[in-house]
Structure formats: C-alpha cells, structure tokens
C-alpha atoms as a PDB file:
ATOM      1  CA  UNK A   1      29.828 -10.256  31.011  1.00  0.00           C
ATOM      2  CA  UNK A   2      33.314  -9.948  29.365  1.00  0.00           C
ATOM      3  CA  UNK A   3      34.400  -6.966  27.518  1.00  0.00           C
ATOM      4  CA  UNK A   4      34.365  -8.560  24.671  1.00  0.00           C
ATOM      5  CA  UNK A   5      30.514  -9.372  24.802  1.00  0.00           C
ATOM      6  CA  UNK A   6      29.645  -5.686  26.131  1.00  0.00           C
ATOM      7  CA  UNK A   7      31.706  -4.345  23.184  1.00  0.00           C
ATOM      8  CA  UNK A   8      29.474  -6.742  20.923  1.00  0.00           C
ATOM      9  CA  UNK A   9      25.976  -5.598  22.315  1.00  0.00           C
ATOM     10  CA  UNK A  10      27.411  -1.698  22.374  1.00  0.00           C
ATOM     11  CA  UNK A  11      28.125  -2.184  18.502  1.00  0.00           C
ATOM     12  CA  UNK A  12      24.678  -4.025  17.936  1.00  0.00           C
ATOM     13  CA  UNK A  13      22.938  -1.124  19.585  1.00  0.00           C
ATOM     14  CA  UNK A  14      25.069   1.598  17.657  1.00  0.00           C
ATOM     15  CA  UNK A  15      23.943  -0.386  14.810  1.00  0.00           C
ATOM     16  CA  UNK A  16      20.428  -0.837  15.085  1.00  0.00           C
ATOM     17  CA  UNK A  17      20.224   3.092  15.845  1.00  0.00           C
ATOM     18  CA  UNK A  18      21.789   3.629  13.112  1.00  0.00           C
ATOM     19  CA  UNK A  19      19.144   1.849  10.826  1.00  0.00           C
ATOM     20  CA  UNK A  20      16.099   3.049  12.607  1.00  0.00           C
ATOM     21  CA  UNK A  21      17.599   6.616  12.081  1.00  0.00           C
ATOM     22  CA  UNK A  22      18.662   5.930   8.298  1.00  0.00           C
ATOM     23  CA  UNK A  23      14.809   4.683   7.669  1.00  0.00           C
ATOM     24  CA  UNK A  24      13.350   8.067   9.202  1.00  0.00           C
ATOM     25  CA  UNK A  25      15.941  10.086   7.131  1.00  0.00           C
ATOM     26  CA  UNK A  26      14.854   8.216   3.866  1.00  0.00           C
ATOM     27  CA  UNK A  27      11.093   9.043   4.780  1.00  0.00           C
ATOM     28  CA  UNK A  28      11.985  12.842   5.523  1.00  0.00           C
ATOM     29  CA  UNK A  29      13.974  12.937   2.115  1.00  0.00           C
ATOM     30  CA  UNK A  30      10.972  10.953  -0.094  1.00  0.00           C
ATOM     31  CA  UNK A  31       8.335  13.681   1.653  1.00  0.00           C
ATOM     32  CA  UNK A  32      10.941  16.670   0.408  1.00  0.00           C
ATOM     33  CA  UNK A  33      11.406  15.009  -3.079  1.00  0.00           C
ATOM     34  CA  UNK A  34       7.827  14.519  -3.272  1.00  0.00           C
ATOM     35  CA  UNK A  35       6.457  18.003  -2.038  1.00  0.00           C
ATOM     36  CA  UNK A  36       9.598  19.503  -4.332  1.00  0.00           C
ATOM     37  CA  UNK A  37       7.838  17.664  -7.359  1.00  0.00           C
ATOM     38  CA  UNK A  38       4.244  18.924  -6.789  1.00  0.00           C
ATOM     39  CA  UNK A  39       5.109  22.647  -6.519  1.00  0.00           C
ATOM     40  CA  UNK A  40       7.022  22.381  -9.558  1.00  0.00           C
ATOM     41  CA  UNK A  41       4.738  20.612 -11.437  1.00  0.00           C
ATOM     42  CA  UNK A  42       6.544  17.517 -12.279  1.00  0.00           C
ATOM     43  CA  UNK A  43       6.097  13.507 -11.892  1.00  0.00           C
ATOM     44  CA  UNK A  44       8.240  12.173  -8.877  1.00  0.00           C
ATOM     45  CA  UNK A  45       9.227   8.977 -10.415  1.00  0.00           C
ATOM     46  CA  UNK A  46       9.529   5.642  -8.790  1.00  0.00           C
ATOM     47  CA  UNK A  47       7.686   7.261  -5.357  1.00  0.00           C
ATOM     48  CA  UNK A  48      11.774   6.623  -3.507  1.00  0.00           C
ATOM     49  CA  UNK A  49      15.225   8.117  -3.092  1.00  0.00           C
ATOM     50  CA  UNK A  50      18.790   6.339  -3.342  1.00  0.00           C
ATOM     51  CA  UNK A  51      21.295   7.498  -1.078  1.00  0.00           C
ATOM     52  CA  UNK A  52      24.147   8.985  -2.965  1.00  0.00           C
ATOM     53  CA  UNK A  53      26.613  10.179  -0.118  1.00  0.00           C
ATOM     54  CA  UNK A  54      26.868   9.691   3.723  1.00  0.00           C
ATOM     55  CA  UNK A  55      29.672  11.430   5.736  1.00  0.00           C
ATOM     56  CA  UNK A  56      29.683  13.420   8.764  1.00  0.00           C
ATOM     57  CA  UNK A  57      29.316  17.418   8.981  1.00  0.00           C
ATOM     58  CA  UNK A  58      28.732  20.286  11.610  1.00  0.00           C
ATOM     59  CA  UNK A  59      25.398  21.674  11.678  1.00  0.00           C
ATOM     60  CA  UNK A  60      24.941  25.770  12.324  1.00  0.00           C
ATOM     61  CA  UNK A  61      25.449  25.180  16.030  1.00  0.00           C
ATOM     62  CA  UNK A  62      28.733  23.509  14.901  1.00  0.00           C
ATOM     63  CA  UNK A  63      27.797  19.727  16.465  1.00  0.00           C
ATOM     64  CA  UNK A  64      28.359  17.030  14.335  1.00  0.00           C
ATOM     65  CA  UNK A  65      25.607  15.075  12.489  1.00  0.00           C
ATOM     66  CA  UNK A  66      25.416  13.136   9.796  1.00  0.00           C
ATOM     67  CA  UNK A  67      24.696  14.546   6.652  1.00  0.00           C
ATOM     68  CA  UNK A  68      23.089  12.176   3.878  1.00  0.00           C
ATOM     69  CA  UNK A  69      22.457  13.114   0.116  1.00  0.00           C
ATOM     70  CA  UNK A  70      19.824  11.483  -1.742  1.00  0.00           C
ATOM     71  CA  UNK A  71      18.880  10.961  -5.602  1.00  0.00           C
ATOM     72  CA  UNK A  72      15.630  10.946  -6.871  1.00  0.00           C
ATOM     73  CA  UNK A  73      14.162  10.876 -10.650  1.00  0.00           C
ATOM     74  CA  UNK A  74      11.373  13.123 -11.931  1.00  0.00           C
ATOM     75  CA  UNK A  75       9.846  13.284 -15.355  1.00  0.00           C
ATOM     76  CA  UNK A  76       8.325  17.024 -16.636  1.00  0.00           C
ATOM     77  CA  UNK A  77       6.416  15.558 -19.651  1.00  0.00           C
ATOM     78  CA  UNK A  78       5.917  11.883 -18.615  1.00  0.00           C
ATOM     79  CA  UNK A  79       8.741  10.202 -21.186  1.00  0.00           C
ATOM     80  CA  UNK A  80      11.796  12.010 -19.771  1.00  0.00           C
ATOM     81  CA  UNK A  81      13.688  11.210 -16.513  1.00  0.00           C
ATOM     82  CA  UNK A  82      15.568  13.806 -14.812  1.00  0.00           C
ATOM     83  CA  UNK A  83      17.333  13.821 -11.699  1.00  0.00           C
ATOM     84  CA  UNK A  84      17.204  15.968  -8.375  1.00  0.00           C
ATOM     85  CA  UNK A  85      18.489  15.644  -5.077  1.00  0.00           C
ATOM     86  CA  UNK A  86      17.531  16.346  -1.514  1.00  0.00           C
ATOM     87  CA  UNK A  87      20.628  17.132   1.016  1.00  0.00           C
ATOM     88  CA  UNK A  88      19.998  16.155   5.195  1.00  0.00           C
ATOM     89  CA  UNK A  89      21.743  17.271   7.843  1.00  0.00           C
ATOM     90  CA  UNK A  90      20.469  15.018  10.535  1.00  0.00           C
ATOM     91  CA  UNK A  91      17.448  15.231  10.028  1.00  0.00           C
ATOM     92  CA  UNK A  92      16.715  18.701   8.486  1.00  0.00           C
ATOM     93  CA  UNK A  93      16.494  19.209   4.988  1.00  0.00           C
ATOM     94  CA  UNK A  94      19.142  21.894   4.514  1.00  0.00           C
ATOM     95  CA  UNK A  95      19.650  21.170   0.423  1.00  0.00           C
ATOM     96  CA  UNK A  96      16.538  19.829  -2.771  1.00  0.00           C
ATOM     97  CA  UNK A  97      17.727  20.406  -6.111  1.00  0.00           C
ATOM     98  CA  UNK A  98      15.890  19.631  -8.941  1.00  0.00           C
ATOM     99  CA  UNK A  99      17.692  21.504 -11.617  1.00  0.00           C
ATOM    100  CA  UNK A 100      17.016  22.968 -14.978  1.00  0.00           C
ATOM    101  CA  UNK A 101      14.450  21.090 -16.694  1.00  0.00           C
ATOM    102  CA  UNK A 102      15.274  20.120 -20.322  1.00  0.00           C
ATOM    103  CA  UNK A 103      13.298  20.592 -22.652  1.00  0.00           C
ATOM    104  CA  UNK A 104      11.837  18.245 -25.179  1.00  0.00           C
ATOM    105  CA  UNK A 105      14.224  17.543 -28.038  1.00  0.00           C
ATOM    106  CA  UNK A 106      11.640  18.038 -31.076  1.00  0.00           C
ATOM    107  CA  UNK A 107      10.017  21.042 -32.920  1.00  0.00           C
ATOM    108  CA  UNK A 108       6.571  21.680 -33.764  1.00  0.00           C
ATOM    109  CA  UNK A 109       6.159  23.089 -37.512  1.00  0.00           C
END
C-alpha cells in the first residue's frame, strides 16, 4: 500500500468518525432543545436543530473537543417563532438558551 492510499483510507476514516459523531451530537442537542421546551412550556418547532457554529475548544480538564452550537425555533402561543440555542462541548451540553419570550403584540380592551 503506498502512502498515498494509507493517507486516503486515514482521511476516509477521520471522516466517517466525524459524521457518526456529528449525528449523535445533533440527537443529544434535539433531546436538550426538546426537554428545554417542555419545562418551559413552549412548542419546539420543526422537532430539529441547525448547526450554527463548529470550532474547536478546551473542555474543564483543558483537552480539546469540539464544541458545536445549534439553533432551534420554538413558538410560546402557537403563531410566533422564536429562537433558542443549545451549546456542546463534545458531547455535553454545557450551554441551552431560549431567551426572553416576547410577548404578543396586541391588547385586550
């Protein structure tokens, strides 16, 4: 096998790890977003996440993992969308924001 092929399959493996881990990730952040939506009360919209960043970062035990920040959409009153987020350092939720909820925009007389 030539270095060139072995440098290949090393780089297909690094690869295909890297997928496999991004899918569990994903799962770990949609179960966060979701249980983050029932305690609050609100509608987790669309039932996924969209990954918004993706960069390395040292954990408490200063290794380096990557850290991946996802978007998600909730509604409080059904006709609204809002956004949150759920931060992951490796896979540990370290960060789930779902912000100030607006309020709706009309008055009752």
């Amino acid at each position: 096998m030539s270095s060139f092929e072995l440098a290949a399959l090393i780089l297909l493996c690094l690869l295909g790890w890297f997928w496999l881990d991004s899918i569990k990730v994903r799962e770990l952040g949609i179960q966060a977003a979701r249980s983050a939506c029932r305690r609050e009360g609100v509608q987790f919209l669309d039932e996924t996440v969209s990954i918004s960043s993706l960069r390395l970062a040292r954990d408490a035990d200063g290794r380096l993992r990557l850290r991946r920040v996802y978007d998600f959409e909730f509604s409080a009153s059904g006709d609204d969308r809002q956004r949150g987020s759920v931060m992951l350092l490796g896979s540990e939720v370290t960060m789930l924001d779902i912000g100030p909820r607006r309020t709706p925009d009309f008055t009752v007389h």
